[in-house]
N, C-alpha and C. Protein backbone atom coordinates (compact mmCIF):
# COMPACT_ATOMS: atom_id res chain seq x y z
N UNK A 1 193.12 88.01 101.42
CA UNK A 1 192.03 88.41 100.55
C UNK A 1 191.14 89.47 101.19
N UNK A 2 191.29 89.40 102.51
CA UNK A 2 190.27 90.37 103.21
C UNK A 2 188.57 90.16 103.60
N UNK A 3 188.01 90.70 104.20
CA UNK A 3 187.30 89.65 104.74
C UNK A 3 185.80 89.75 103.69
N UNK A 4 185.74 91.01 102.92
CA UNK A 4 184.61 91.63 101.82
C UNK A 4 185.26 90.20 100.54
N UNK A 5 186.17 90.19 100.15
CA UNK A 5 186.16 89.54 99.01
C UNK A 5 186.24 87.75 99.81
N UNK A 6 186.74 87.58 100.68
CA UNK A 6 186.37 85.89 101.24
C UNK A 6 185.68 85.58 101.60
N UNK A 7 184.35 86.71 102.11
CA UNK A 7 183.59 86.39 102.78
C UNK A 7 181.86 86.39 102.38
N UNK A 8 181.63 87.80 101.92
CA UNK A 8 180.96 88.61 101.72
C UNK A 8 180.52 88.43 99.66
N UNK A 9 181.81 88.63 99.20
CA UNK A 9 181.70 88.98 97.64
C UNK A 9 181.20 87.74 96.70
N UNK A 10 181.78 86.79 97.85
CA UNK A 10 181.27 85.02 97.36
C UNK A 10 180.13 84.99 96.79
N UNK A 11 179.24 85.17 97.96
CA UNK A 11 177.93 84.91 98.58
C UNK A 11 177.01 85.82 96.95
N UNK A 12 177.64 86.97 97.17
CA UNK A 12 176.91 88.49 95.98
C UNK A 12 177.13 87.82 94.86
N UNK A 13 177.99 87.38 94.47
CA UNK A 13 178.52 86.65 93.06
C UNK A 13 177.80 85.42 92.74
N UNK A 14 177.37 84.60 94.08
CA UNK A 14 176.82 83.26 93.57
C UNK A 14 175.21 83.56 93.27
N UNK A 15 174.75 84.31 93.97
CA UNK A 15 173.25 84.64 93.85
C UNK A 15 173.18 85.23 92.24
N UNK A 16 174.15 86.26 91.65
CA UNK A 16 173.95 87.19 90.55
C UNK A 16 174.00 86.20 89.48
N UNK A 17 175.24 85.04 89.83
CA UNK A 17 175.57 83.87 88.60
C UNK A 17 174.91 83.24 88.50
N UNK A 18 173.46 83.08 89.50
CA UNK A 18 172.20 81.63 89.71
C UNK A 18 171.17 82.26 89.40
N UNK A 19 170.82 83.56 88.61
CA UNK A 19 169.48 84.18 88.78
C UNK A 19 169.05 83.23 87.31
N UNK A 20 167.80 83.43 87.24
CA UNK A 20 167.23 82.47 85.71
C UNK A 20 167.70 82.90 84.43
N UNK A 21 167.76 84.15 84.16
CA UNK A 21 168.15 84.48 83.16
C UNK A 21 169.65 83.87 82.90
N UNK A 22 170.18 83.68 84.06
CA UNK A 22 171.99 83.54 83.53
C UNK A 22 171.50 82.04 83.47
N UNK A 23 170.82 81.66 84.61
CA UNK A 23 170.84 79.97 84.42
C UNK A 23 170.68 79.29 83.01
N UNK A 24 169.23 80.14 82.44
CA UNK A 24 168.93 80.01 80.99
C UNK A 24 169.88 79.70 80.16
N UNK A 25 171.02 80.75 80.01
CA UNK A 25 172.02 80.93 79.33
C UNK A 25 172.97 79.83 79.51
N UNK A 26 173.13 79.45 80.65
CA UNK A 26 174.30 78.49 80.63
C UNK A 26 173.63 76.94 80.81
N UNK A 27 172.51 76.70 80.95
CA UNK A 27 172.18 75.51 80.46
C UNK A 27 172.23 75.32 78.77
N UNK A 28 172.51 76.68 77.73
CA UNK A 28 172.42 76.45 76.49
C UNK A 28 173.99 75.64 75.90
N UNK A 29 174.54 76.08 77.07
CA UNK A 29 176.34 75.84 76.56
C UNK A 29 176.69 74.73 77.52
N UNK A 30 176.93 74.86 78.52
CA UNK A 30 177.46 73.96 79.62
C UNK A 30 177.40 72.19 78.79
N UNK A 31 175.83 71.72 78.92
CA UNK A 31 175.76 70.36 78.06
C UNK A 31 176.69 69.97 76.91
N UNK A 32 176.85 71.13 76.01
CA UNK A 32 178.03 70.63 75.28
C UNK A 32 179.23 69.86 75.54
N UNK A 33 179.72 70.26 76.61
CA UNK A 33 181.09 69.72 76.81
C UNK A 33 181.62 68.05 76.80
N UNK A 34 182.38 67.93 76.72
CA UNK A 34 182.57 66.58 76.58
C UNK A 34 183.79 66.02 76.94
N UNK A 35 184.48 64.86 76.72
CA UNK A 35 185.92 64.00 77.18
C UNK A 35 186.57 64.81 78.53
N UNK A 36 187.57 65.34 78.46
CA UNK A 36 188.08 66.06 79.75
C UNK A 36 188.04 67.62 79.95
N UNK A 37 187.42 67.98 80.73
CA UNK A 37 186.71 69.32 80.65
C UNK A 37 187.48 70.18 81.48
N UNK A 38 188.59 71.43 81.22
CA UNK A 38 188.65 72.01 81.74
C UNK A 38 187.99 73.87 82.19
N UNK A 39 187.23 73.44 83.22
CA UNK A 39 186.04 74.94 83.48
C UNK A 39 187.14 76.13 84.10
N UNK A 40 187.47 76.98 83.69
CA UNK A 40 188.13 78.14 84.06
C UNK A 40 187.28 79.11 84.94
N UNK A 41 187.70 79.16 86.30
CA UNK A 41 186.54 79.80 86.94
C UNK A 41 185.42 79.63 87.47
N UNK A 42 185.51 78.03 87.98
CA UNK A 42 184.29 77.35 88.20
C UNK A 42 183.48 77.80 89.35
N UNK A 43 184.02 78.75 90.01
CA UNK A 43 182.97 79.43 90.86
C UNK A 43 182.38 78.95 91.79
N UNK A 44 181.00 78.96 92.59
CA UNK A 44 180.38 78.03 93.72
C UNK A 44 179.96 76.63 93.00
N UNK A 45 180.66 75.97 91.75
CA UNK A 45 180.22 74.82 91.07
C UNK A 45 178.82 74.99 90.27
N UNK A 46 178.12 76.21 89.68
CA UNK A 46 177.00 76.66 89.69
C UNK A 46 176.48 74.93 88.17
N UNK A 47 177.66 75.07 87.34
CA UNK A 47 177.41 74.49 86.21
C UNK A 47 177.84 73.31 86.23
N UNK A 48 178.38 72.67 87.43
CA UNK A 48 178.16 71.45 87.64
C UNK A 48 177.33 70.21 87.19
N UNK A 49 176.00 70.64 87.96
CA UNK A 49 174.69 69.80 87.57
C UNK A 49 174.21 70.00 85.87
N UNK A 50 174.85 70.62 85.08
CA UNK A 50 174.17 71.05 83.68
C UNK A 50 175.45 70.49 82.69
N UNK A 51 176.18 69.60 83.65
CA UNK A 51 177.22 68.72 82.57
C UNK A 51 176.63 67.11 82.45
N UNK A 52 176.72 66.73 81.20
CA UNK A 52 176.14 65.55 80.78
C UNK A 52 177.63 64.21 81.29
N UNK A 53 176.57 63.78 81.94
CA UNK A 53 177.65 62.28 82.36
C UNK A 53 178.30 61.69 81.33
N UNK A 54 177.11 61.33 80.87
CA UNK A 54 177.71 60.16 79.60
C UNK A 54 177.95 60.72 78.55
N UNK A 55 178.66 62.04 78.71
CA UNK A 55 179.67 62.98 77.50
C UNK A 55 180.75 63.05 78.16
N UNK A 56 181.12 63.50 79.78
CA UNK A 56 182.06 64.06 79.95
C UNK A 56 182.83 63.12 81.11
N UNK A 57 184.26 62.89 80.75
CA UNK A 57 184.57 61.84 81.64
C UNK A 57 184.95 62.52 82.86
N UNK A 58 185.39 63.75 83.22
CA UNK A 58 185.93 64.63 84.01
C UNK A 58 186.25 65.91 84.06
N UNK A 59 186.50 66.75 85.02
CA UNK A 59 186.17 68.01 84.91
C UNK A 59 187.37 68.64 85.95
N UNK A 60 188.44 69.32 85.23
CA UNK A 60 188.86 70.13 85.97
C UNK A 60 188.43 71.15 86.34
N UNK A 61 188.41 71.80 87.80
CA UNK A 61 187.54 73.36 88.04
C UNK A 61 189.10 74.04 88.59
N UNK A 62 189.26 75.15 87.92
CA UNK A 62 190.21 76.40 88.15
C UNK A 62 189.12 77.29 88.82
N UNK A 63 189.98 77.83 90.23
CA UNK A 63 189.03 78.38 91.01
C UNK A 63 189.91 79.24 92.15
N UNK A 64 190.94 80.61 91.94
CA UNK A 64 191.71 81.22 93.04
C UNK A 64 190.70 81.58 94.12
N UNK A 65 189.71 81.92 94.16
CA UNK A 65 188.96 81.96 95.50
C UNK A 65 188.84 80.93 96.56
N UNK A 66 189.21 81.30 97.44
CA UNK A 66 188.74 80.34 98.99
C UNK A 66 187.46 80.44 99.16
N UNK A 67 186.80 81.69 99.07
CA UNK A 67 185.60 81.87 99.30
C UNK A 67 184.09 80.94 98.00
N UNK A 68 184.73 81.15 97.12
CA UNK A 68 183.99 80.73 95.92
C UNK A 68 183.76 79.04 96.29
N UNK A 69 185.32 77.75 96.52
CA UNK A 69 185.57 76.84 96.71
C UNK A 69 184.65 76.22 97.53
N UNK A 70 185.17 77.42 98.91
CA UNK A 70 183.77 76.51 100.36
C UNK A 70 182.48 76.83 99.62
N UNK A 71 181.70 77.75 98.69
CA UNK A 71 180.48 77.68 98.53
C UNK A 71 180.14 76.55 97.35
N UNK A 72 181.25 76.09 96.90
CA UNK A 72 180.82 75.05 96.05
C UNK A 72 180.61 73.48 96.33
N UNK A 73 181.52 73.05 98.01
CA UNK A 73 181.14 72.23 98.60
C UNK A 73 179.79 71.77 98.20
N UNK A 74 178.79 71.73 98.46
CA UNK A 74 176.93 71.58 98.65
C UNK A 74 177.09 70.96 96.97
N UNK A 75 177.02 71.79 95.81
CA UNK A 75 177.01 71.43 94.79
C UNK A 75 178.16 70.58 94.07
N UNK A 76 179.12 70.16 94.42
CA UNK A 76 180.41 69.28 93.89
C UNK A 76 179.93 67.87 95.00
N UNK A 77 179.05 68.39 96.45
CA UNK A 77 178.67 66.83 97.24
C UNK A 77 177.51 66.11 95.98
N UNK A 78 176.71 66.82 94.95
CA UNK A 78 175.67 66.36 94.21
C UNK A 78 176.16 65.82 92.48
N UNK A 79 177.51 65.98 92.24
CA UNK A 79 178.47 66.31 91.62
C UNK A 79 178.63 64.78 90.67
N UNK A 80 177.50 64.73 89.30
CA UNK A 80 176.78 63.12 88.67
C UNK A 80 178.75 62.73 87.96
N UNK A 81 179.77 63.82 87.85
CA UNK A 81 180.74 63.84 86.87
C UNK A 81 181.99 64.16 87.79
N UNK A 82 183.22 63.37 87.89
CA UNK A 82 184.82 63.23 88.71
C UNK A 82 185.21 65.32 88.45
N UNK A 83 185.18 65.86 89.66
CA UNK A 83 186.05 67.14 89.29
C UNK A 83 187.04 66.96 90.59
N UNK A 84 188.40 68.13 89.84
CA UNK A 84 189.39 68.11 90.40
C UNK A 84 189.47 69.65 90.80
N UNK A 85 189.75 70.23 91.87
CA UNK A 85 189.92 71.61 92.15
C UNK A 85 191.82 71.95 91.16
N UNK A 86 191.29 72.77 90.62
CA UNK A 86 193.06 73.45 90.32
C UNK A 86 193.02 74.72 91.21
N UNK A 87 193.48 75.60 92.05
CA UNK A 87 193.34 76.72 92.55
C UNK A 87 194.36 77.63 92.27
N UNK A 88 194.78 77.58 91.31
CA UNK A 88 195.23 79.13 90.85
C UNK A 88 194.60 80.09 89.76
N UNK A 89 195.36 80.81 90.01
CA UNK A 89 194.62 82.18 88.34
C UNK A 89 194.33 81.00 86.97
N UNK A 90 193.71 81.56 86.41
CA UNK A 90 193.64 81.74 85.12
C UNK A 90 194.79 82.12 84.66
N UNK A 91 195.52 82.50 84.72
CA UNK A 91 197.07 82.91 83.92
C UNK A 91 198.33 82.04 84.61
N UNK A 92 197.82 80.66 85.22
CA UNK A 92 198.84 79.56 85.42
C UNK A 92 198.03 78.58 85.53
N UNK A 93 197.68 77.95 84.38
CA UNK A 93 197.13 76.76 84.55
C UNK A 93 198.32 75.07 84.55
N UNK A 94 198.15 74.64 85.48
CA UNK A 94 198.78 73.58 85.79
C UNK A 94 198.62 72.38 85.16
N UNK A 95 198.48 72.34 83.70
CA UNK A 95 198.29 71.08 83.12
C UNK A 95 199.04 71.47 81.68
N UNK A 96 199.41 69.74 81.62
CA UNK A 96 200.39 69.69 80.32
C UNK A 96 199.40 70.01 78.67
N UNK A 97 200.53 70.43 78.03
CA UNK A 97 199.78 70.43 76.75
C UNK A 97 198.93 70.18 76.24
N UNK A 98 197.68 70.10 75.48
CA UNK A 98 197.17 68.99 74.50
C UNK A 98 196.79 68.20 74.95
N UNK A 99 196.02 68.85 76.47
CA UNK A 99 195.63 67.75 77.78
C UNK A 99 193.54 68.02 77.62
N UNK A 100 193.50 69.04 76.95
CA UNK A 100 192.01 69.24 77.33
C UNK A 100 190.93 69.05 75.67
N UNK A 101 189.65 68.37 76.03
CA UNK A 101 188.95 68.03 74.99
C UNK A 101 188.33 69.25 75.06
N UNK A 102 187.51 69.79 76.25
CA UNK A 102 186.94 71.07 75.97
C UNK A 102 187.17 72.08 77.19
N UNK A 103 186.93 73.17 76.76
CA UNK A 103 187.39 74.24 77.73
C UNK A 103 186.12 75.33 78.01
N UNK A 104 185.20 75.36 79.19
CA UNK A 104 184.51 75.95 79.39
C UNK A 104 184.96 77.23 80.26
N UNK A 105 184.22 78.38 79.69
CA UNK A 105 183.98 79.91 80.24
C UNK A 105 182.80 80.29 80.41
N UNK A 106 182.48 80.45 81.42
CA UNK A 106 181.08 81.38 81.56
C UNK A 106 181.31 82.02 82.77
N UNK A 107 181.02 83.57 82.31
CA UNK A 107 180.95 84.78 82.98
C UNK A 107 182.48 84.89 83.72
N UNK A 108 183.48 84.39 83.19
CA UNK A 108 184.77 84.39 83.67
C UNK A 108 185.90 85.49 83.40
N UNK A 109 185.95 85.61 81.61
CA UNK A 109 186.85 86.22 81.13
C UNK A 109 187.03 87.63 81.53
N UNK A 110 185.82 88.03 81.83
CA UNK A 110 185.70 89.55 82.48
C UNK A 110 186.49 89.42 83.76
N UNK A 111 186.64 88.74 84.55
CA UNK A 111 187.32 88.76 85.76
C UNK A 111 189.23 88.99 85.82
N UNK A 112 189.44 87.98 84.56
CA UNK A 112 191.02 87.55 84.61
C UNK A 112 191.39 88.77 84.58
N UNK A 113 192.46 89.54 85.72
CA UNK A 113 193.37 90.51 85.21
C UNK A 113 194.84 90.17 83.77
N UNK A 114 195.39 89.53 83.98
CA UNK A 114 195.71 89.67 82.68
C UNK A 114 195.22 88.37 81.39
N UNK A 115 194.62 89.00 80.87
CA UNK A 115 193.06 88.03 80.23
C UNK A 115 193.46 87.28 79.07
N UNK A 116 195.00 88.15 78.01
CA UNK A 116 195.76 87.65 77.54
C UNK A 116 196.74 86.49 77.59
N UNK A 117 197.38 86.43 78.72
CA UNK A 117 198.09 85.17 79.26
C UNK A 117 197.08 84.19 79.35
N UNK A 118 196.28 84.54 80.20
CA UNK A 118 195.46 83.20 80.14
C UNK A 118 194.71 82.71 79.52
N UNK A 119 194.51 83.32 78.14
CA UNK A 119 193.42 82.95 76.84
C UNK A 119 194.83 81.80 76.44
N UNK A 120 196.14 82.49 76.56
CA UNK A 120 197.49 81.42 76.06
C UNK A 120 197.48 80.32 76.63
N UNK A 121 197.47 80.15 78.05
CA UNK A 121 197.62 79.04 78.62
C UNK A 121 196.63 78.29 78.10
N UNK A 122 195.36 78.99 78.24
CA UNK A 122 193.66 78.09 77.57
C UNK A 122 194.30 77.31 76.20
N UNK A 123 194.50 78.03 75.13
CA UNK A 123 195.37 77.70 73.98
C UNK A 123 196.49 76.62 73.97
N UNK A 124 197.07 76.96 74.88
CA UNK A 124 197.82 75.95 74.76
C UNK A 124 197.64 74.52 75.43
N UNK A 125 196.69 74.16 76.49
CA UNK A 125 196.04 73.11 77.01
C UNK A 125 195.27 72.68 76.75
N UNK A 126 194.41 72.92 75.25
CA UNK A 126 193.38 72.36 74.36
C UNK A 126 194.03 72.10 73.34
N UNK A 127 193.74 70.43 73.12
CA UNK A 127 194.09 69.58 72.18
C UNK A 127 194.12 70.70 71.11
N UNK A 128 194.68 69.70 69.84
CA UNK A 128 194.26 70.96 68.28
C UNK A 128 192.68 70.35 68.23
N UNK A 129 192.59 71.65 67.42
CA UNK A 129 190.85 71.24 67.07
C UNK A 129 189.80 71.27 68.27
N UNK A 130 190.50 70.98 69.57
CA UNK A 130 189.25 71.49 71.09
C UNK A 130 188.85 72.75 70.56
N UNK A 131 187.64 72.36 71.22
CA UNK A 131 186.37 74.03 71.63
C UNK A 131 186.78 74.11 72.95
N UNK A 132 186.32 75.50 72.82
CA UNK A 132 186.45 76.52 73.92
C UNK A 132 184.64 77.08 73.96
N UNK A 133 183.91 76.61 74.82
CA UNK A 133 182.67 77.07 75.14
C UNK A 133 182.68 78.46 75.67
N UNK A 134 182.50 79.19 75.55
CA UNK A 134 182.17 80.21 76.10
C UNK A 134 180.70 81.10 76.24
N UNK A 135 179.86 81.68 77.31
CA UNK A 135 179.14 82.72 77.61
C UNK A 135 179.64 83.88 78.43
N UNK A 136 179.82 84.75 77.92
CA UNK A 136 180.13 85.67 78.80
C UNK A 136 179.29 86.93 78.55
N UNK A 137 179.89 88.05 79.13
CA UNK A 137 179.38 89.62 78.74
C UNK A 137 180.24 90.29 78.62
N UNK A 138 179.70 91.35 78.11
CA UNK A 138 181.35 92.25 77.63
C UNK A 138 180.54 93.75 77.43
N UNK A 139 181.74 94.12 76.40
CA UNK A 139 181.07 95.66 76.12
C UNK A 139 180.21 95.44 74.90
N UNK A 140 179.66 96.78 74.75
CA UNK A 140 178.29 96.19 74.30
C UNK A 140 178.21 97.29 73.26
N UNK A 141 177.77 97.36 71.56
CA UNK A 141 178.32 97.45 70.50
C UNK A 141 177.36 99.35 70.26
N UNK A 142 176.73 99.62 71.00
CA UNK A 142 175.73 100.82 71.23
C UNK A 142 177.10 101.88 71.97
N UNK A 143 177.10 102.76 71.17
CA UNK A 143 178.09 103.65 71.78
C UNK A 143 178.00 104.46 73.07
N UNK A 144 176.48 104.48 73.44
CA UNK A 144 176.08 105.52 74.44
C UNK A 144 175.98 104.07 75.49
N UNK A 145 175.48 103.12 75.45
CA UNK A 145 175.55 102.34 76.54
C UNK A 145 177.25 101.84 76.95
N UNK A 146 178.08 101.60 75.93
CA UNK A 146 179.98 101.17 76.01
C UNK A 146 180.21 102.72 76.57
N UNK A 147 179.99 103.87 76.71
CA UNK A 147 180.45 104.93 77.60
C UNK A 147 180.13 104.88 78.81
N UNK A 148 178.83 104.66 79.12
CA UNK A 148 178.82 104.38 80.81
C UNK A 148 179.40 103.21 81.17
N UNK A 149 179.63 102.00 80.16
CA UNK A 149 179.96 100.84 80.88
C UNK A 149 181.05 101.02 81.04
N UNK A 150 182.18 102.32 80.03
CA UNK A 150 183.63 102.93 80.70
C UNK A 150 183.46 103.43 81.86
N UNK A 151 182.48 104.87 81.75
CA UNK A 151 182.29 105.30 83.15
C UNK A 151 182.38 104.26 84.58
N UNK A 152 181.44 103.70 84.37
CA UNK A 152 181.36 102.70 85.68
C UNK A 152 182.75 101.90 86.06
N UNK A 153 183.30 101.71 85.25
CA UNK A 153 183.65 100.20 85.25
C UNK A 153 184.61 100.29 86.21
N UNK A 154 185.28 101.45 86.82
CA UNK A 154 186.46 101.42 87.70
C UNK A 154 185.46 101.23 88.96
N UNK A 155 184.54 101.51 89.56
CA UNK A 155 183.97 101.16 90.02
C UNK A 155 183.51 99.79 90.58
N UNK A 156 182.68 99.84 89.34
CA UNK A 156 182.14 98.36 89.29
C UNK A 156 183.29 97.25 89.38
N UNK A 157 184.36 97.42 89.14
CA UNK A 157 184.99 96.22 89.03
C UNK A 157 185.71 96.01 90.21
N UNK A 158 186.06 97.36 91.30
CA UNK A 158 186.69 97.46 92.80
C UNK A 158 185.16 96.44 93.77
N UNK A 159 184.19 96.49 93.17
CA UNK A 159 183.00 96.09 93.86
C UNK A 159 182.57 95.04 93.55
N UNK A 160 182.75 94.53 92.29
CA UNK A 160 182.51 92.64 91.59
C UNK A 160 183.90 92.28 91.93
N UNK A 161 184.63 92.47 92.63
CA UNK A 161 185.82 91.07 92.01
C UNK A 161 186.62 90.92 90.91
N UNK A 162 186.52 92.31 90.57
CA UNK A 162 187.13 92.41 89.39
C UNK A 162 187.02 92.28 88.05
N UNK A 163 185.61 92.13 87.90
CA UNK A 163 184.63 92.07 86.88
C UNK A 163 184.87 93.41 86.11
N UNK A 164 185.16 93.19 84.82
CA UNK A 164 184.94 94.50 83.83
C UNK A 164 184.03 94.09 82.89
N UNK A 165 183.16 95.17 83.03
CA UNK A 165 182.23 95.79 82.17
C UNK A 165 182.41 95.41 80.51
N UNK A 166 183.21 96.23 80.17
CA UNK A 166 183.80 96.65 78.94
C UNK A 166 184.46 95.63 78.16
N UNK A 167 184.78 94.51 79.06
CA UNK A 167 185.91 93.67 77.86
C UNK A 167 185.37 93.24 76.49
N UNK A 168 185.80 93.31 75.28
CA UNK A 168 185.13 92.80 73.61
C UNK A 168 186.04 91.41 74.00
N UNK A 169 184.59 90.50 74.31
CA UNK A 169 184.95 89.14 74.08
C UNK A 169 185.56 88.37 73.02
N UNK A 170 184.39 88.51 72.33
CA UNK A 170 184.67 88.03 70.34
C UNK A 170 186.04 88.49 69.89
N UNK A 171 186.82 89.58 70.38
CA UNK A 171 188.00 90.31 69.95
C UNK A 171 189.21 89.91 70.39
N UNK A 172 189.07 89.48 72.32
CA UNK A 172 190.04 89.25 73.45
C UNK A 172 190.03 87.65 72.50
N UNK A 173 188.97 87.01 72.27
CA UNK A 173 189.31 85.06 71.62
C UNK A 173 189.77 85.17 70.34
N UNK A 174 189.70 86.00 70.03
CA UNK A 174 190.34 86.40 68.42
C UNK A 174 191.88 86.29 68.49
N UNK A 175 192.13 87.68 69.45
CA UNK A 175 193.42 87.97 69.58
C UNK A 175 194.83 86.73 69.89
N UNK A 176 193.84 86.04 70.79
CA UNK A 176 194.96 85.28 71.01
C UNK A 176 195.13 83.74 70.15
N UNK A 177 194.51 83.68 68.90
CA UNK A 177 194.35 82.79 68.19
C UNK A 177 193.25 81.74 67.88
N UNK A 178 192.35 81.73 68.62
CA UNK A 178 191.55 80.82 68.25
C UNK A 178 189.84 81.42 67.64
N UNK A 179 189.76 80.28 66.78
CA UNK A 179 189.06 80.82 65.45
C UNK A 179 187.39 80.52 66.24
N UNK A 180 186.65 81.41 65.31
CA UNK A 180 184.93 81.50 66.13
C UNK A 180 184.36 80.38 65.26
N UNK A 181 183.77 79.67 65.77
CA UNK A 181 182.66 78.78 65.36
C UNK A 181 181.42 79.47 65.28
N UNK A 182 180.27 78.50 65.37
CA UNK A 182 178.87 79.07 65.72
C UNK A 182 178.77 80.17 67.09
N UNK A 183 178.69 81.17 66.91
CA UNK A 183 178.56 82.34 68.40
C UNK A 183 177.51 83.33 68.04
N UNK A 184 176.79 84.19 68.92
CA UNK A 184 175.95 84.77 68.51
C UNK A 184 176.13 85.86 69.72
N UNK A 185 175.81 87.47 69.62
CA UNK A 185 175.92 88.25 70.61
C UNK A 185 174.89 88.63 70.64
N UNK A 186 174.33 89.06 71.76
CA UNK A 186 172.84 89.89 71.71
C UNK A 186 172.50 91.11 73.29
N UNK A 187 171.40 91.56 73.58
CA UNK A 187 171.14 91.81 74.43
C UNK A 187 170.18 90.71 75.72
N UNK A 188 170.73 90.46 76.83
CA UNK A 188 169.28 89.98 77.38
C UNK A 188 168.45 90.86 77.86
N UNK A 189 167.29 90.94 77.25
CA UNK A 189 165.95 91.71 77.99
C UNK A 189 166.16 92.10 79.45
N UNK A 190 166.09 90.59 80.30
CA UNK A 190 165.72 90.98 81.34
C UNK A 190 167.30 91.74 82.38
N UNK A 191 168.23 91.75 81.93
CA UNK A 191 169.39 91.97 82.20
C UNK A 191 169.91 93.63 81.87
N UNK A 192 170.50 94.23 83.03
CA UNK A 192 170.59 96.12 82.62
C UNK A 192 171.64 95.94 81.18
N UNK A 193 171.21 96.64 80.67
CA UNK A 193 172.60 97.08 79.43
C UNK A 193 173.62 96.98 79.55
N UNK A 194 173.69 97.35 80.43
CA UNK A 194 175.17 97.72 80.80
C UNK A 194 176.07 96.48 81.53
N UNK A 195 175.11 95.64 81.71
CA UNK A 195 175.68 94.18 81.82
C UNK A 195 174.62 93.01 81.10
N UNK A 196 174.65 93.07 80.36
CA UNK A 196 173.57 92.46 79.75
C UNK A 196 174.14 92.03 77.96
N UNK A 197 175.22 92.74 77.94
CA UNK A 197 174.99 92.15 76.32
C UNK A 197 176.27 91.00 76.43
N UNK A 198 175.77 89.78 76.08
CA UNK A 198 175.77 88.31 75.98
C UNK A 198 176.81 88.08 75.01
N UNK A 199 177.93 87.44 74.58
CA UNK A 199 178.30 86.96 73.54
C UNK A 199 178.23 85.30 74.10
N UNK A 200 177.67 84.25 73.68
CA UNK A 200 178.31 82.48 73.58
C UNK A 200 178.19 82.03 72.08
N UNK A 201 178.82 80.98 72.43
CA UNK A 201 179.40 80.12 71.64
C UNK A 201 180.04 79.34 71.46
N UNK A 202 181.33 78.61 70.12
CA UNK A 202 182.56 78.34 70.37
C UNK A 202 183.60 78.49 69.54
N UNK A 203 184.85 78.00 69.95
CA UNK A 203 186.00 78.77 69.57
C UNK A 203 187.11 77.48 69.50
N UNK A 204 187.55 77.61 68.72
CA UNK A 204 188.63 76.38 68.49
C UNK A 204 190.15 76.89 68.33
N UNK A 205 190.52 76.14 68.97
CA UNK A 205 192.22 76.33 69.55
C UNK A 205 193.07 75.84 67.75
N UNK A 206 193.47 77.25 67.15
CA UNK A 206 193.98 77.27 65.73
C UNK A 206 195.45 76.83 65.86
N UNK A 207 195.99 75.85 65.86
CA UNK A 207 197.46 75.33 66.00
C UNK A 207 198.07 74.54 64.78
């Protein structure tokens, strides 16, 4: 992995994913979840503490970072709900069919390189009728702000971890079949434009 992304990129990523504004945001979604939870991308465990016990019996965390894993130690030792580490991509998830009640995303989908496969696998490891929680960011519907967030984004994404700018969330959960529930997109204020416009909600696995 090298020693910037195991070492270094962890650390930049957990501070950016814990600031208030994102916290805000994902205390609005996270509580939802419920029966067996699989979190795609669970990161330093940030959304751990903002899952309801007596909703959720367990929690798988998908997590290819080494670096992300050791920083989640501290928060999985405080950990009120059973999680299991899965450690591969997002585009091989290791569980059978019609295995998951809900499927949480936040600030993830921008990362997956191929974002398609693994919206499938998501799809296909949520019961029929599971939600798919999601908050993320994406590109953002202002034409002059979605041009710099092209401009940048080769950039920006050699320097996040692979974070793109640009991805149309609402479009990428479309594509691969599953239908929008209640979701809402917006800008956050306190957040630059150019990473700042919000889509959550949820999304149900159409089978």
């Amino acid at each position: 992995m090298g020693f910037y992304a195991d070492w270094v990129l962890p650390g930049l990523l957990d501070k950016a994913c814990a600031n208030p504004q994102i916290m805000a945001l994902r205390r609005q979604v996270v509580p939802q979840a419920s029966g067996r939870v699989l979190e795609v991308g669970m990161g330093s465990a940030i959304n751990v503490a903002l899952y309801d016990p007596e909703k959720v019996v367990s929690v798988w965390g998908l997590e290819p970072s080494a670096g992300m894993r050791r920083r989640a130690e501290k928060n999985l030792a405080k950990a009120q709900v059973p999680v299991d580490w899965l450690d591969l991509p997002g585009e091989a998830i290791p569980l059978e069919d019609n295995s998951v009640d809900t499927l949480l995303l936040t600030f993830t989908l921008c990362t997956i390189p191929d974002w398609q496969r693994a919206l499938a696998q998501m799809h296909r490891v949520l019961k029929p009728g599971a939600r798919l929680l999601f908050c993320e960011h994406g590109r953002a519907p202002d034409p002059k702000v979605a041009r710099w967030q092209s401009r940048i984004n080769p950039l920006w994404r050699r320097v996040a971890g692979g974070c793109n700018l640009n991805r149309p969330i609402v479009e990428c959960l479309e594509s691969e079949g599953f239908v929008l529930g209640e979701h809402s997109s917006r800008y956050v204020e306190e957040l630059p434009r150019i990473a700042g416009y919000i889509s959550m909600g949820e999304a149900r696995a159409d089978k």
